[in-house]
Protein backbone atom coordinates (compact mmCIF):
# COMPACT_ATOMS: atom_id res chain seq x y z
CA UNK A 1 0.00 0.00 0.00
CA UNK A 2 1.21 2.91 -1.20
CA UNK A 3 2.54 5.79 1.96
CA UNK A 4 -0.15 8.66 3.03
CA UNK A 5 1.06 11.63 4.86
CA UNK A 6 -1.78 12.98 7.35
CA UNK A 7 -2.42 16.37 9.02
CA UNK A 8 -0.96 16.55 12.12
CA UNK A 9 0.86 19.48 12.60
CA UNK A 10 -0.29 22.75 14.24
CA UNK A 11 -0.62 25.56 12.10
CA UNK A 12 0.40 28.03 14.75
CA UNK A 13 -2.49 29.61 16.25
CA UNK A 14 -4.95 29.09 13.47
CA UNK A 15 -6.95 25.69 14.58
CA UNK A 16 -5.44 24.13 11.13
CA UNK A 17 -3.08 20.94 10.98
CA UNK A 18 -0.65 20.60 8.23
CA UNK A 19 0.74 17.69 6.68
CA UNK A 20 4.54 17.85 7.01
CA UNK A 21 5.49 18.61 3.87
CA UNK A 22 3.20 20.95 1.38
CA UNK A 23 3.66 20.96 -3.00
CA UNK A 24 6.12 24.21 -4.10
CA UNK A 25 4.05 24.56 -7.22
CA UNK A 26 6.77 27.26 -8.71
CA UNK A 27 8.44 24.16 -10.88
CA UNK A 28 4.57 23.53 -12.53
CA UNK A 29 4.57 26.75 -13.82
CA UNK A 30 7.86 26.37 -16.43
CA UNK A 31 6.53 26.76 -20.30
CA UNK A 32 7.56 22.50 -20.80
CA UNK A 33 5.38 21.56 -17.96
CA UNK A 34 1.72 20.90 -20.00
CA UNK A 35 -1.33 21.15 -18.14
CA UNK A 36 -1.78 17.43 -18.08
CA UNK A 37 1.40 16.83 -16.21
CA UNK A 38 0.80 19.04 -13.69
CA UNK A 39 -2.81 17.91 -13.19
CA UNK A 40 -1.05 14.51 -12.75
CA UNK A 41 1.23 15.87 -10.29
CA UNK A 42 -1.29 17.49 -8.16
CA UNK A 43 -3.79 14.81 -8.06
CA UNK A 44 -1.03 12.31 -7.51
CA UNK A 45 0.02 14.93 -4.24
CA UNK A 46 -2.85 15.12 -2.73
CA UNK A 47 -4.06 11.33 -2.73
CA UNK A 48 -0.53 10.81 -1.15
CA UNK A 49 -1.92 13.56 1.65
CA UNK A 50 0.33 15.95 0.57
CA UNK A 51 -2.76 18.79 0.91
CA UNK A 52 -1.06 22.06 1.57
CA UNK A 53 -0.18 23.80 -1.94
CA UNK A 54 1.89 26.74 -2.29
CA UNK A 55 1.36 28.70 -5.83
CA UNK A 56 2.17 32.27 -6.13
CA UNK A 57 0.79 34.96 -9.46
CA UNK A 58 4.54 35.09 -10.62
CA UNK A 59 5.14 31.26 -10.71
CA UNK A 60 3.03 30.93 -13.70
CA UNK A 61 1.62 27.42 -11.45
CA UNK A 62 -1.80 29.24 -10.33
CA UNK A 63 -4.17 28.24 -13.58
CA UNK A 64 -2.74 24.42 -13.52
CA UNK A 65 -4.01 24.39 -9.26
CA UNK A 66 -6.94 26.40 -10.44
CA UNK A 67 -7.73 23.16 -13.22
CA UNK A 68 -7.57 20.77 -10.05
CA UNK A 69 -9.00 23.07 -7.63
CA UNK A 70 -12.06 22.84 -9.95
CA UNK A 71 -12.81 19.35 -7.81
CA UNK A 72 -10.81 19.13 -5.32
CA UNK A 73 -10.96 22.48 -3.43
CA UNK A 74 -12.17 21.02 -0.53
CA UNK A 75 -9.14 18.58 0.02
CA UNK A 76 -6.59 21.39 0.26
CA UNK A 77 -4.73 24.04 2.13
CA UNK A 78 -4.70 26.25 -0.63
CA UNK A 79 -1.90 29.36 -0.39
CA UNK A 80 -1.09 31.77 -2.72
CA UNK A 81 1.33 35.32 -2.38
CA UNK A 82 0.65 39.09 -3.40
CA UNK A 83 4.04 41.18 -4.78
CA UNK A 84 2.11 44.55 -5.18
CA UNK A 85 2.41 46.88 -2.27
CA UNK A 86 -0.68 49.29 -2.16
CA UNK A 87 -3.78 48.49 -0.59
CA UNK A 88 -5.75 48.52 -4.26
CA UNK A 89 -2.61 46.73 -5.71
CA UNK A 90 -2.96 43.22 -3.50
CA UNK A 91 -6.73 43.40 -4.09
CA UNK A 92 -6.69 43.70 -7.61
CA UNK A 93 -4.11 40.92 -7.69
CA UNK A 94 -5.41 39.00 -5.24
CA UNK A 95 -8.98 38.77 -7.20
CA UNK A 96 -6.89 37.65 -10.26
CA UNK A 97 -5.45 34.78 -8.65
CA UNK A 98 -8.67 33.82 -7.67
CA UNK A 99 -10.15 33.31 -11.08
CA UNK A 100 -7.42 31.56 -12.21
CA UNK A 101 -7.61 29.25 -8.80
CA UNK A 102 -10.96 29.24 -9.90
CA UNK A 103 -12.02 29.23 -6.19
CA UNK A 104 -13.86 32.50 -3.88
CA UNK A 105 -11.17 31.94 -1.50
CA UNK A 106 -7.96 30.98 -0.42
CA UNK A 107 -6.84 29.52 3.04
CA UNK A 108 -3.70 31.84 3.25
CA UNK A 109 -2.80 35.11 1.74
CA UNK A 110 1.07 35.83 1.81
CA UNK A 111 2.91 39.20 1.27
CA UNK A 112 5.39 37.84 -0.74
CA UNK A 113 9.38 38.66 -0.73
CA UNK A 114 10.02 40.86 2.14
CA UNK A 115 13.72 40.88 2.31
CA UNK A 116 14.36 44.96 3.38
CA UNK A 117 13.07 47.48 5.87
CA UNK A 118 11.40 49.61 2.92
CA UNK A 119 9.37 46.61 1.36
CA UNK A 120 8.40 46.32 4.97
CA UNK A 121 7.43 49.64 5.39
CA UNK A 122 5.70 49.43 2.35
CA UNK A 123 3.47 46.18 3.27
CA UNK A 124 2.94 48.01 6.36
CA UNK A 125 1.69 51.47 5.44
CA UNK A 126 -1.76 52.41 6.11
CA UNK A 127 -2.45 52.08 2.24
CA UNK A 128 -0.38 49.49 2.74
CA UNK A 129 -0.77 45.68 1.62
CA UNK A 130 -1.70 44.34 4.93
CA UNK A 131 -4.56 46.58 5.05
CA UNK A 132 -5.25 45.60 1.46
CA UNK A 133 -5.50 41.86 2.98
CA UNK A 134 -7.39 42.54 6.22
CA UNK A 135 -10.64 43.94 3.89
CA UNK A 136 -10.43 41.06 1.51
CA UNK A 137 -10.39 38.89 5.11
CA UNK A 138 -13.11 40.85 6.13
CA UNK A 139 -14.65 40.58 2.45
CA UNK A 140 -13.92 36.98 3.04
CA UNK A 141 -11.33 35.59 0.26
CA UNK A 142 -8.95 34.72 2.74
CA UNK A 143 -8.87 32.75 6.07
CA UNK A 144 -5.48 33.73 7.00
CA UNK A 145 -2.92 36.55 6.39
CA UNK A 146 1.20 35.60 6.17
CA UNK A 147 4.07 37.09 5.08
CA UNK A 148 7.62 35.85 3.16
CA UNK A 149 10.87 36.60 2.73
CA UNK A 150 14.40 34.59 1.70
CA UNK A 151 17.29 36.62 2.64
CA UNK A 152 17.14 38.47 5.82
CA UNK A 153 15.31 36.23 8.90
CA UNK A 154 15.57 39.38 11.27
CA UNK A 155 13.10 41.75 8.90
CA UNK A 156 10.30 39.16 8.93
CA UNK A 157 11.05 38.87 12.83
CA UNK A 158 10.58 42.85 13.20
CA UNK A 159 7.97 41.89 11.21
CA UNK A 160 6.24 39.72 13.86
CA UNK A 161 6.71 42.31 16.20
CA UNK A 162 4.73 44.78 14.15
CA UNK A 163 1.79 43.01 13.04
CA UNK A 164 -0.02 40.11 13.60
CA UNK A 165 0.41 37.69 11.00
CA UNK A 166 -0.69 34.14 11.08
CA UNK A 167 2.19 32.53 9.51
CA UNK A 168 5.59 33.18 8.38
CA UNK A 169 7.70 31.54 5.41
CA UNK A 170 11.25 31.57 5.64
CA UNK A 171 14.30 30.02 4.00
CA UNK A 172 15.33 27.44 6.46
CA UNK A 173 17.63 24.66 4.98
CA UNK A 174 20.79 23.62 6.22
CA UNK A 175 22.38 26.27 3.73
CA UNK A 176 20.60 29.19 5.36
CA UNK A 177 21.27 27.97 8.96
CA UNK A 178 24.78 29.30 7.97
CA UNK A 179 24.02 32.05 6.24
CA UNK A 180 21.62 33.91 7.46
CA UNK A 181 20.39 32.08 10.56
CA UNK A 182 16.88 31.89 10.65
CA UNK A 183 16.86 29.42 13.10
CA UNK A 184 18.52 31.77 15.53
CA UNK A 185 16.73 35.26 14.50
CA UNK A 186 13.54 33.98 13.77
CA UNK A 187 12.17 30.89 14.79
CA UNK A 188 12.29 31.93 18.91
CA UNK A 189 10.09 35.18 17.76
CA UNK A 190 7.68 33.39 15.36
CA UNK A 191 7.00 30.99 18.46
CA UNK A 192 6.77 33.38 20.92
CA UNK A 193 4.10 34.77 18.86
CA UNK A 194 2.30 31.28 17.93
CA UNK A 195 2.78 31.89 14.37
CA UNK A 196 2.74 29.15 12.08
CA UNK A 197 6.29 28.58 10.44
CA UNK A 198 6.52 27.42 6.64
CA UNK A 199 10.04 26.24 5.69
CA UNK A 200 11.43 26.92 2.05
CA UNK A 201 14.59 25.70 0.03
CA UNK A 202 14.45 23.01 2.13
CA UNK A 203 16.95 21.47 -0.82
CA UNK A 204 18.83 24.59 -1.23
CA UNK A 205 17.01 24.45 -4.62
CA UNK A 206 18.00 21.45 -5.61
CA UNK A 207 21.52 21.76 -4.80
CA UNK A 208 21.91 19.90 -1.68
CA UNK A 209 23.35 16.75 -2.40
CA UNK A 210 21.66 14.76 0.50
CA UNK A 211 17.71 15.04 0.23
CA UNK A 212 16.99 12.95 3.00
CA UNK A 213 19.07 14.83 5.73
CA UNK A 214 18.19 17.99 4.23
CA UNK A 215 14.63 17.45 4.67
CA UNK A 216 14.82 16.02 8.12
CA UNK A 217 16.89 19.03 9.85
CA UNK A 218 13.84 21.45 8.30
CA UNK A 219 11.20 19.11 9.56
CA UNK A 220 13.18 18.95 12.86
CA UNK A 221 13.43 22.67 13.82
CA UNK A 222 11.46 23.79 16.49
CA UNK A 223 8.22 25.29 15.40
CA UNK A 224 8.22 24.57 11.73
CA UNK A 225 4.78 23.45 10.26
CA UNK A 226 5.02 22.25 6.96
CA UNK A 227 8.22 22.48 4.34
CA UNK A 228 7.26 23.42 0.85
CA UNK A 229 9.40 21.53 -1.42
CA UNK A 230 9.29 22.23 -5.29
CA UNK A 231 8.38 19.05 -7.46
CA UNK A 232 7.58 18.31 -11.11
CA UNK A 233 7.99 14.24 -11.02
CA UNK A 234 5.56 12.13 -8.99
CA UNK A 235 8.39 10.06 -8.65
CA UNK A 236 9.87 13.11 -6.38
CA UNK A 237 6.56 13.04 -4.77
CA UNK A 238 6.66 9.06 -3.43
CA UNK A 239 10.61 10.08 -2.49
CA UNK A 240 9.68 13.01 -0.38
CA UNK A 241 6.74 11.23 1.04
CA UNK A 242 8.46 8.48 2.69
CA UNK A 243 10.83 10.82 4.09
CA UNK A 244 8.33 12.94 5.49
CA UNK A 245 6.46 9.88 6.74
CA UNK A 246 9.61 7.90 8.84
CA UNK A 247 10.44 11.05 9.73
CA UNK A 248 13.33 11.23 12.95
CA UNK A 249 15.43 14.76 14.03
CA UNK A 250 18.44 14.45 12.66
CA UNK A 251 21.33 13.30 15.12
CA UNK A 252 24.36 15.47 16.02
CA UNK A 253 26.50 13.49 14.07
CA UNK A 254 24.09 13.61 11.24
CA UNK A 255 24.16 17.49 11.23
CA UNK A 256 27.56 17.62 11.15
CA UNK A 257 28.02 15.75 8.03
CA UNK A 258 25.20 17.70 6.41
CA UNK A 259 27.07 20.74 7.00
CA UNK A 260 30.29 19.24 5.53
CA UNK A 261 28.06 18.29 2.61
CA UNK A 262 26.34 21.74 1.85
CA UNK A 263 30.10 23.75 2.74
CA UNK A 264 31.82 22.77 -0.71
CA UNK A 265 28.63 24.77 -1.98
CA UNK A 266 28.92 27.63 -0.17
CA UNK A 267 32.31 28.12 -0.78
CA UNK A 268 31.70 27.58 -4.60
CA UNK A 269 28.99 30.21 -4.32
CA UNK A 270 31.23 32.86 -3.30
CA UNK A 271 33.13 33.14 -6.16
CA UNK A 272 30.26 32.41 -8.05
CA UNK A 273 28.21 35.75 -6.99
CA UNK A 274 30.91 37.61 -7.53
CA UNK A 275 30.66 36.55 -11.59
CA UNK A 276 27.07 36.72 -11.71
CA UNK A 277 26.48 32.98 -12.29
CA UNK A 278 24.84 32.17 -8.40
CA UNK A 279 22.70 29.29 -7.90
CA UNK A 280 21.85 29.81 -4.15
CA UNK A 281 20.09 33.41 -5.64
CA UNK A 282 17.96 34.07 -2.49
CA UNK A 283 20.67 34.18 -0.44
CA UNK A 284 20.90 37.56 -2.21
CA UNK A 285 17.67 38.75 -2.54
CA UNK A 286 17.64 42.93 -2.05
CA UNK A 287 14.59 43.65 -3.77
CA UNK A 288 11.57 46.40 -2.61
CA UNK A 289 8.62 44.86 -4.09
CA UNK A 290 6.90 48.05 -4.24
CA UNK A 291 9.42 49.68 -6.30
CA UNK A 292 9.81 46.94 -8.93
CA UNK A 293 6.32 46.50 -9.58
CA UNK A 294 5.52 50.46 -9.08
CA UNK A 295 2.81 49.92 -6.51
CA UNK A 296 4.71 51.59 -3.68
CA UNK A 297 2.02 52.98 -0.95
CA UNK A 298 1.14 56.64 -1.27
CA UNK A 299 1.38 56.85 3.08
CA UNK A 300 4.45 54.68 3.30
CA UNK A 301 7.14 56.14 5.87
CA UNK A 302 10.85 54.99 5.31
């Protein structure tokens, strides 16, 4: 019989439970990947229990969810992100996203890519996107309200501090434990606040040469929910699965020798920055949303 994850995780203070690993859609949405593969995917995730899916408007992934979401909403933690930054910006996206879900709601609402003060000031403004995603809560399309970010752990803790948001997704692989720390800046604020934790590049995108160690230290740090991980095979799907499912905390020796694995990479990545070629590209994320998509808040305060 073939291995079902189930929902047993606390989704910080919301009443949900998670399964402990949730579908990255982001590798569904690539121009090769037809709309009957990723159908395929999906339905194959979600009979294995994997019921938490992560899609964002920029990941190209939302009308493929929205084709399975047709009949199967009701299975699913469904998630998407906003990138604007005004108030009318998120809900104009945010209504978009929902056709192509083809659903009236989603479960979780994320202001997506917060890696600087400014983009925080900018989510934060009274014009802002959070206020943008407390009327469509109100207006009911969303359950819950969350923010991301990849490079910079102690802006979405400031961020915790400011706001109340019911979950936060963070980079929090072995690669970013020594690099920028998440674990350290954080995960101690997100639980002092109840909020759910969602791990990403669990797999350093795909560069970490042990999955199975990888996956365990994210699944093993203290407060995490659910790790997205990005997938495009079902075979990755079964793989990840029985991870999740025989799940243990990594041992001390284990962690050190999963740090010895991921340093070669790090130390390739250096040099690799430098020439414009990196493949660990969140690491250097310095973007202000609001800028780059020319949404920035009219109130905002820097």
């Amino acid at each position: 019989m073939a291995t079902r994850l189930h929902a047993t995780r606390p989704f910080g203070a919301t009443g949900i439970t998670v399964p402990p690993i949730g579908y990255g859609t982001a590798p569904l949405g690539k121009k090769h990947i037809s709309r009957h593969h990723a159908e395929r995917c999906l339905n194959h995730a979600i009979d294995s229990g994997i019921t938490y899916l992560d899609t964002s408007p920029d990941y190209g992934s939302e009308p493929h969810v929205g084709a399975v979401m047709s009949e199967r909403r009701q299975e699913v933690f469904l998630a998407t992100k906003v990138n604007k930054r005004s108030r009318q910006g998120v809900l104009e996206e945010l209504q978009k996203s929902l056709e192509k879900l083809q659903t009236d709601h989603v479960d979780l609402i994320q202001v997506h890519a917060v890696s600087t003060l400014a983009d925080l000031e900018q989510a934060l403004a009274p014009d802002g996107a959070v206020a943008g995603l407390e009327e469509a809560r109100r207006q009911g399309m969303v359950r819950f309200i969350g923010i991301t970010g990849h490079a910079r752990p102690e802006i979405l803790a400031h961020a915790l501090r400011q706001h109340r948001f019911d979950s936060v997704l963070c980079a929090l692989g072995i690669i970013d434990h020594l690099v920028s720390g998440a674990d350290a800046f954080l995960l101690p604020v997100a639980q002092e606040h109840n909020t759910a934790v969602i791990a990403m590049k669990v797999l350093g995108h795909g560069e970490n040469p042990n999955i199975e160690r990888s996956l365990r230290y994210s699944l093993g740090l203290p407060g995490v929910s659910v790790a997205i991980l990005g997938m495009d095979k079902t075979e990755q799907i079964d793989e990840n699965v029985e991870i999740a499912a025989s799940f243990t905390p990594l041992s001390q020796a284990e962690h050190d020798q999963l740090v010895d694995d991921v340093r070669p990479l790090l130390e390739k990545e250096m040099d690799l920055e430098q020439k414009g070629k990196s493949k660990l590209f969140w690491l250097h994320d310095t973007k202000v949303m609001g800028w780059e998509e020319k949404d920035e808040p009219a109130m905002v305060a820097y």
